[in-house]
C-alpha atoms as a PDB file:
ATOM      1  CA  UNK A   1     -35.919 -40.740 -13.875  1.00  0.00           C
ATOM      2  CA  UNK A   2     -36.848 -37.660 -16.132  1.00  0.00           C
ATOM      3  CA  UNK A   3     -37.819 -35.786 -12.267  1.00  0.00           C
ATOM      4  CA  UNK A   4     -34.415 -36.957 -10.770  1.00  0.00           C
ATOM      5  CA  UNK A   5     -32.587 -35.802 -14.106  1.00  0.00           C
ATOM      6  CA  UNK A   6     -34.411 -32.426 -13.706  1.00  0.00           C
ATOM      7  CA  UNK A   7     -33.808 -31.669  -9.897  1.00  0.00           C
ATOM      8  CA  UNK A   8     -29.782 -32.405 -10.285  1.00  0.00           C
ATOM      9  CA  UNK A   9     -29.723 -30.488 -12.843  1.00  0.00           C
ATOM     10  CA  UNK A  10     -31.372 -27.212 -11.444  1.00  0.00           C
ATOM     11  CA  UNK A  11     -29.078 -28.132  -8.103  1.00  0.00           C
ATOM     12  CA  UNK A  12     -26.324 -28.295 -10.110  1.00  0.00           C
ATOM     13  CA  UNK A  13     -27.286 -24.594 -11.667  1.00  0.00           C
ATOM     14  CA  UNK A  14     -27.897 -23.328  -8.285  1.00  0.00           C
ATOM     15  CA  UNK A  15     -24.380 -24.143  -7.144  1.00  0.00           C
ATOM     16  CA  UNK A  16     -22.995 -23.038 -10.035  1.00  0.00           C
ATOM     17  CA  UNK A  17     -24.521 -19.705  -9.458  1.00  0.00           C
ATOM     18  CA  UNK A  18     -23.936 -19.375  -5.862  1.00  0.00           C
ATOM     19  CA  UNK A  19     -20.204 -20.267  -6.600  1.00  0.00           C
ATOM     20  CA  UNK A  20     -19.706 -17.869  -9.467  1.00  0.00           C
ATOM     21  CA  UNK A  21     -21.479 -15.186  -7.642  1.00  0.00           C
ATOM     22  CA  UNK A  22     -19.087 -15.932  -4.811  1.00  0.00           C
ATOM     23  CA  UNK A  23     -16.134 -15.082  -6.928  1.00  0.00           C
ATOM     24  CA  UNK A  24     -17.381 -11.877  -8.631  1.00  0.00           C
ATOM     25  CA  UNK A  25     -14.432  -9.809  -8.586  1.00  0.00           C
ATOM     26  CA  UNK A  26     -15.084  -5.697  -8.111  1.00  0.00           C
ATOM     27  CA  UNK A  27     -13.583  -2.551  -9.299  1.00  0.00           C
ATOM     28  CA  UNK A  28     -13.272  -0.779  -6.099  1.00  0.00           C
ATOM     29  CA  UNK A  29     -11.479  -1.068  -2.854  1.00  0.00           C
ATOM     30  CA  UNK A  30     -12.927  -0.233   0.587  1.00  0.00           C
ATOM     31  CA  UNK A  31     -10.584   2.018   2.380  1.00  0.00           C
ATOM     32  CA  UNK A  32     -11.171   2.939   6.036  1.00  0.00           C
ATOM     33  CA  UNK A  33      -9.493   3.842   9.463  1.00  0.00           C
ATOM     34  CA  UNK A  34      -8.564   6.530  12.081  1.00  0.00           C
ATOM     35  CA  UNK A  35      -5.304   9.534  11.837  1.00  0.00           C
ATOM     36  CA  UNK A  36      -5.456  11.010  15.309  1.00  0.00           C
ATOM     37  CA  UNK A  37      -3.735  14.658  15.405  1.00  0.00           C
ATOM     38  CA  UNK A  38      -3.820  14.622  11.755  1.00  0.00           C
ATOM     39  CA  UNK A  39      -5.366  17.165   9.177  1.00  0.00           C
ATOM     40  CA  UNK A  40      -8.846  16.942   8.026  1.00  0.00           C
ATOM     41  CA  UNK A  41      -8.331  15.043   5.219  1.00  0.00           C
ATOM     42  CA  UNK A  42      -6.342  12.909   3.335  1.00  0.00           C
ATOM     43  CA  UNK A  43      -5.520  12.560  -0.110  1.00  0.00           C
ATOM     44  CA  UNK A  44      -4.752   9.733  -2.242  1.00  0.00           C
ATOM     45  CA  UNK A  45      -2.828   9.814  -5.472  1.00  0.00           C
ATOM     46  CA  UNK A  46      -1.511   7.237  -7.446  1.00  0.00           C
ATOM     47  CA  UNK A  47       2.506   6.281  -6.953  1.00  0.00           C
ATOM     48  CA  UNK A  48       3.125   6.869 -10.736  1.00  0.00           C
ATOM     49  CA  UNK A  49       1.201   9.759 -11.981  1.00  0.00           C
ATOM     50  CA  UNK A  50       2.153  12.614  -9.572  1.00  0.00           C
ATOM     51  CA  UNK A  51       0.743  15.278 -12.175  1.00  0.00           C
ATOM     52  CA  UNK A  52      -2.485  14.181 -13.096  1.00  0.00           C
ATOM     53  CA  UNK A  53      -4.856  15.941 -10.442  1.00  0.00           C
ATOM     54  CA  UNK A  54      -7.944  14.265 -11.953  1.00  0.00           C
ATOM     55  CA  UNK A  55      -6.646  11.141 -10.477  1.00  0.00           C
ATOM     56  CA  UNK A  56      -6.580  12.216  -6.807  1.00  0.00           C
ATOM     57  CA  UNK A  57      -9.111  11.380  -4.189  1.00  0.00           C
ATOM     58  CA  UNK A  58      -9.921  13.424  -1.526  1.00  0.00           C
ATOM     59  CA  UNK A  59     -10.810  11.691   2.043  1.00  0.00           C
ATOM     60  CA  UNK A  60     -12.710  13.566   4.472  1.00  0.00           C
ATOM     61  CA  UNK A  61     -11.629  12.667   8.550  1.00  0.00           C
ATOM     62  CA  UNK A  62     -14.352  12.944  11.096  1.00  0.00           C
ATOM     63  CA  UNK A  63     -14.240  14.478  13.574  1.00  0.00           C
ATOM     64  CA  UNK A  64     -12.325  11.960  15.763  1.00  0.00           C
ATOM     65  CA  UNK A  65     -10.200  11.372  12.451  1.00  0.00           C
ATOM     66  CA  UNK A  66     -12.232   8.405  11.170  1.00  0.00           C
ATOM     67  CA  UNK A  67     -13.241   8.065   7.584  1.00  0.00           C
ATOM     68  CA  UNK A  68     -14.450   5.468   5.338  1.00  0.00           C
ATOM     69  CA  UNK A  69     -14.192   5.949   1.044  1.00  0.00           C
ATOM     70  CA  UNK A  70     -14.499   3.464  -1.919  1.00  0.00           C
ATOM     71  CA  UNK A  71     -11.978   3.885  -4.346  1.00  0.00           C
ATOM     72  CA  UNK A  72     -12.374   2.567  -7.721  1.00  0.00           C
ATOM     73  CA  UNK A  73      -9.595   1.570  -9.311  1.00  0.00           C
ATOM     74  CA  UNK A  74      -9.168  -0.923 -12.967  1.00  0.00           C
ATOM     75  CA  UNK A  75      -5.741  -2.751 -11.555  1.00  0.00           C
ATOM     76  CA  UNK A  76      -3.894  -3.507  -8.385  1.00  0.00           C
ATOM     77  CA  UNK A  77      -1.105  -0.510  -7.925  1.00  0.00           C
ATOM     78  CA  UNK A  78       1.288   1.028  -5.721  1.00  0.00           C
ATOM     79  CA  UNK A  79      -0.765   4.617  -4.308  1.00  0.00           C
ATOM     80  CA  UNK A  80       0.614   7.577  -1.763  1.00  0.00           C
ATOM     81  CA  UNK A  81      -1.591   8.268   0.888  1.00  0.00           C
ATOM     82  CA  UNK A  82      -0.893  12.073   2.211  1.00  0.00           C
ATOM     83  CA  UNK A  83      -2.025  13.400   5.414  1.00  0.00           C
ATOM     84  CA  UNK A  84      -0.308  16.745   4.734  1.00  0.00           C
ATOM     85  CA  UNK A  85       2.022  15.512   7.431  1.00  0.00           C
ATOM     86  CA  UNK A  86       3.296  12.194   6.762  1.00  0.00           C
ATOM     87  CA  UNK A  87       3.027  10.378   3.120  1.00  0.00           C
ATOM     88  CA  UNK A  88       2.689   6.391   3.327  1.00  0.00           C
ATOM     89  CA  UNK A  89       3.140   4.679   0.053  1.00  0.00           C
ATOM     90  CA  UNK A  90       0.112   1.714   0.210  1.00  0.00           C
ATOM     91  CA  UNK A  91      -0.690  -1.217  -2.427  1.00  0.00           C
ATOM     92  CA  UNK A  92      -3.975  -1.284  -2.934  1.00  0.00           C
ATOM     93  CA  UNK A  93      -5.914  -4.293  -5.117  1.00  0.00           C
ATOM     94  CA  UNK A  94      -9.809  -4.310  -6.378  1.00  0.00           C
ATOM     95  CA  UNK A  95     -12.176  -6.616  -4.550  1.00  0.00           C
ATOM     96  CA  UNK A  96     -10.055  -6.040  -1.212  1.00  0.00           C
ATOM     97  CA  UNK A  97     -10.780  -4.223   2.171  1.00  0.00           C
ATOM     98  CA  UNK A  98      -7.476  -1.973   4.166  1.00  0.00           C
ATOM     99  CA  UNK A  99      -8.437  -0.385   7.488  1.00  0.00           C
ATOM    100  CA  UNK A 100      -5.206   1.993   8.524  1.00  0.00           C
ATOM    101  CA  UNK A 101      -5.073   3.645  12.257  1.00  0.00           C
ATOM    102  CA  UNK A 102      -2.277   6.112  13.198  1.00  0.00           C
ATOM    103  CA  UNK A 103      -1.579   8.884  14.876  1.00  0.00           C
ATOM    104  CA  UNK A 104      -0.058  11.743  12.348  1.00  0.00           C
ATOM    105  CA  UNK A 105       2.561  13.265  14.921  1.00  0.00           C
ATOM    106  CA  UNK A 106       4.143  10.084  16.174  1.00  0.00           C
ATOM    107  CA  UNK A 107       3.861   8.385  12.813  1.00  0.00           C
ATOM    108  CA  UNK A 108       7.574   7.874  12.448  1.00  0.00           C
ATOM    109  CA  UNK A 109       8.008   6.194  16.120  1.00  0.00           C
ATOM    110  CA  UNK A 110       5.018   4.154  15.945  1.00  0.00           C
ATOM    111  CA  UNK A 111       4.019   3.190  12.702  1.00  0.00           C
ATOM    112  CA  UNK A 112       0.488   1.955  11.482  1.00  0.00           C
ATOM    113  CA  UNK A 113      -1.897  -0.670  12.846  1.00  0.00           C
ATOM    114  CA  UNK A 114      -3.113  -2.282   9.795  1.00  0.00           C
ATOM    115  CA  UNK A 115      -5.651  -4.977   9.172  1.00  0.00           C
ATOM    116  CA  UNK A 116      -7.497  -5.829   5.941  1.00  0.00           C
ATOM    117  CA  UNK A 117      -5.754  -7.125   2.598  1.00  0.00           C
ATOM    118  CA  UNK A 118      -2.212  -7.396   1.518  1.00  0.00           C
ATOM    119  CA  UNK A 119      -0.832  -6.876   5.055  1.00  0.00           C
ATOM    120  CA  UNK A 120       2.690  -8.208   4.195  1.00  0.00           C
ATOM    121  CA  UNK A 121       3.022  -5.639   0.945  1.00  0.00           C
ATOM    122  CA  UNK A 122       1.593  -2.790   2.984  1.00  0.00           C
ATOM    123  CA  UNK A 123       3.712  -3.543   6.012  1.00  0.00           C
ATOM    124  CA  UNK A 124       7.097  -3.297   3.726  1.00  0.00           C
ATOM    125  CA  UNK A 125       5.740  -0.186   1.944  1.00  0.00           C
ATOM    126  CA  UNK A 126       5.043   1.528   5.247  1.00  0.00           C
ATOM    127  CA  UNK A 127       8.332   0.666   6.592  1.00  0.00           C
ATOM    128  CA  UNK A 128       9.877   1.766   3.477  1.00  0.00           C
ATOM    129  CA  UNK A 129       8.054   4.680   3.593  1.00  0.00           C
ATOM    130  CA  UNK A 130       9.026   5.898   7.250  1.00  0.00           C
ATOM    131  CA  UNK A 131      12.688   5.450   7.386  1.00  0.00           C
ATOM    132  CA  UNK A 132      13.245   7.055   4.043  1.00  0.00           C
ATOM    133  CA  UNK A 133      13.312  10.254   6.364  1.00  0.00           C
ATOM    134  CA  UNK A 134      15.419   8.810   9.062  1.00  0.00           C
ATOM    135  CA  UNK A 135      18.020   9.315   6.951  1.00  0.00           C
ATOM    136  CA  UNK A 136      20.607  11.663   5.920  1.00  0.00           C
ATOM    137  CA  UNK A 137      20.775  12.425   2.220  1.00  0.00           C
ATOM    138  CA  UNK A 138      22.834  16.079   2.414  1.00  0.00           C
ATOM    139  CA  UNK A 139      25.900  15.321   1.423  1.00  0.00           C
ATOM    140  CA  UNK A 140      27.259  18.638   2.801  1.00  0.00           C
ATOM    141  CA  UNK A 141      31.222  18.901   3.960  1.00  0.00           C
ATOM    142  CA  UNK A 142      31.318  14.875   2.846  1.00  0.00           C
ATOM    143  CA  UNK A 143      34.079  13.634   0.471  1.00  0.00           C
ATOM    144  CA  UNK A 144      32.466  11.781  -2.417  1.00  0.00           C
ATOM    145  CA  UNK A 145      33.776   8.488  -0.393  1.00  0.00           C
ATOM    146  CA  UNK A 146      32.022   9.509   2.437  1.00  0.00           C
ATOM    147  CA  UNK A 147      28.879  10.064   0.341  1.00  0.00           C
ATOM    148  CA  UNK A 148      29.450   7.012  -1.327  1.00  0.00           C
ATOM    149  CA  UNK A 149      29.847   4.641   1.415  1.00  0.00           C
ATOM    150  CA  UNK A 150      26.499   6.689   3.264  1.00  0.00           C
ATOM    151  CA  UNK A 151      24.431   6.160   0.212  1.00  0.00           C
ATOM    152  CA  UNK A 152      25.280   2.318   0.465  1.00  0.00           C
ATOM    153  CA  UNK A 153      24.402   2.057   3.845  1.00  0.00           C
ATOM    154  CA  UNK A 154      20.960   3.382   2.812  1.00  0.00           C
ATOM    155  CA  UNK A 155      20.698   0.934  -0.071  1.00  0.00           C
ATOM    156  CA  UNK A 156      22.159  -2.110   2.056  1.00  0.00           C
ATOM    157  CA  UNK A 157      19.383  -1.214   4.895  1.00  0.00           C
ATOM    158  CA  UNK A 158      16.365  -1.240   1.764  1.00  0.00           C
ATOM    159  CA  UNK A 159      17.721  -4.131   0.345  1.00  0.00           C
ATOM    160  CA  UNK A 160      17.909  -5.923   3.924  1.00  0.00           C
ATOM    161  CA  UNK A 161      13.918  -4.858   4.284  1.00  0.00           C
ATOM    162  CA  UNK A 162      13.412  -6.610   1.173  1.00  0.00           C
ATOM    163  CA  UNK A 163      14.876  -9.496   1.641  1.00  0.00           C
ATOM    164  CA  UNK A 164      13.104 -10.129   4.682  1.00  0.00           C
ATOM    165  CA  UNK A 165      10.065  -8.921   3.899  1.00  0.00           C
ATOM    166  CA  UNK A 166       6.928 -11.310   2.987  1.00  0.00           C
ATOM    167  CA  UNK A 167       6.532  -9.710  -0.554  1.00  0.00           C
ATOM    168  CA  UNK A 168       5.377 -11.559  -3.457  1.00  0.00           C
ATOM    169  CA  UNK A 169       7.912 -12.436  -5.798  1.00  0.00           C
ATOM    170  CA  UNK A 170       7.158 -10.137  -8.584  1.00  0.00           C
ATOM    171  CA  UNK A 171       6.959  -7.277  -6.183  1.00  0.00           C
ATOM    172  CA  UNK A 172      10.764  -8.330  -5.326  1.00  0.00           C
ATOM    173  CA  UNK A 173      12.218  -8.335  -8.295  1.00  0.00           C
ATOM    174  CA  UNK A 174      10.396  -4.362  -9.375  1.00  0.00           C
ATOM    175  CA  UNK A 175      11.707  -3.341  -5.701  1.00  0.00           C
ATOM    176  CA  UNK A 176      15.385  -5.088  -6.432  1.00  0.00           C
ATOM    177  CA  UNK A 177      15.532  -3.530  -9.633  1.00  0.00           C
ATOM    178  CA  UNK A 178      14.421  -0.002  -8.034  1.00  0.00           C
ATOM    179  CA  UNK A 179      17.609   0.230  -6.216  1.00  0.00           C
ATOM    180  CA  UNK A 180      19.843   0.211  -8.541  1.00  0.00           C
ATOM    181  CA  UNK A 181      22.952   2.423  -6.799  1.00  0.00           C
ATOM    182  CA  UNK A 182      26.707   1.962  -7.508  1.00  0.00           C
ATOM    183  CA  UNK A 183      28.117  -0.585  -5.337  1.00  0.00           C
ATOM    184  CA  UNK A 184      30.718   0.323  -2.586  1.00  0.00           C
ATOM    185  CA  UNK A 185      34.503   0.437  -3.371  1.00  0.00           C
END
């Protein structure tokens, strides 16, 4: 009995440290991918402190444009990712993996392949990210109506991405609250 007690009890440690080993959460993310006809490097920066340099990471591209970092990082946040050509705001969580391909000078037509972590969040981001520039902010020879009404098409068209995007909740509500323009008379 004393043998039996012993052996379920050392299996029963075993598991329990196989499991918890299993679930060992990191401090780092693995970042990796390919920017054809891009610069060569990239630099990421985090969303929400655009003046502290010491926070910025420097990627170097291969040769064909490929690179592969780890990024440490204490908490999941919102980052820009700058190819000196095109800026892509990305989410980016410890423990998790994000592999990004693109090509740099047809970014706005074609977007990103991504695969990895938090596809949904990074998916809106990107999105977010690329029509910003489609469209027309200059309010030049515009009647404060006109700019009005322009401005709300521009909110009406984020809050339409949000609405249908696959966000988590919390996410919604910060991104909801971001937008935050006068409604349309």
């Amino acid at each position: 009995m004393n043998k039996k007690y012993t052996y379920l009890s050392l299996l029963n440690l075993a598991l329990f440290l196989t499991f918890s080993s299993c679930q060992k959460k990191t401090d780092y993310v693995i970042l990796s991918g390919t920017i054809k006809n891009g610069n060569k490097t990239i630099e990421l920066r985090s969303h929400y402190d655009t003046t502290d340099k010491t926070k910025r990471k420097i990627i170097h591209l291969d040769k064909n444009g490929a690179f592969k970092d780890t990024i440490y990082l204490l908490k999941e946040e919102l980052y820009v990712i700058s190819d000196k050509t095109n800026m892509i705001q990305f989410y980016l969580t410890p423990s998790s993996k994000y592999i990004l391909n693109y090509d740099a000078k047809k970014f706005k037509n074609e977007g990103i392949s991504l695969k990895g972590d938090d596809i949904n969040i990074n998916e809106y981001y990107i999105d977010k990210t690329r029509n910003q520039g489609l469209s027309n902010y200059n309010g030049e020879g515009k009647s404060e109506k006109e700019l009005r009404n322009s401005l709300n098409r521009i909110k009406d068209t984020q809050l339409q991405r949000l609405n249908t995007s696959k966000l988590p909740n919390e996410l919604k509500v910060y991104e909801n609250a971001s937008k935050s323009l006068e409604p349309s008379k």
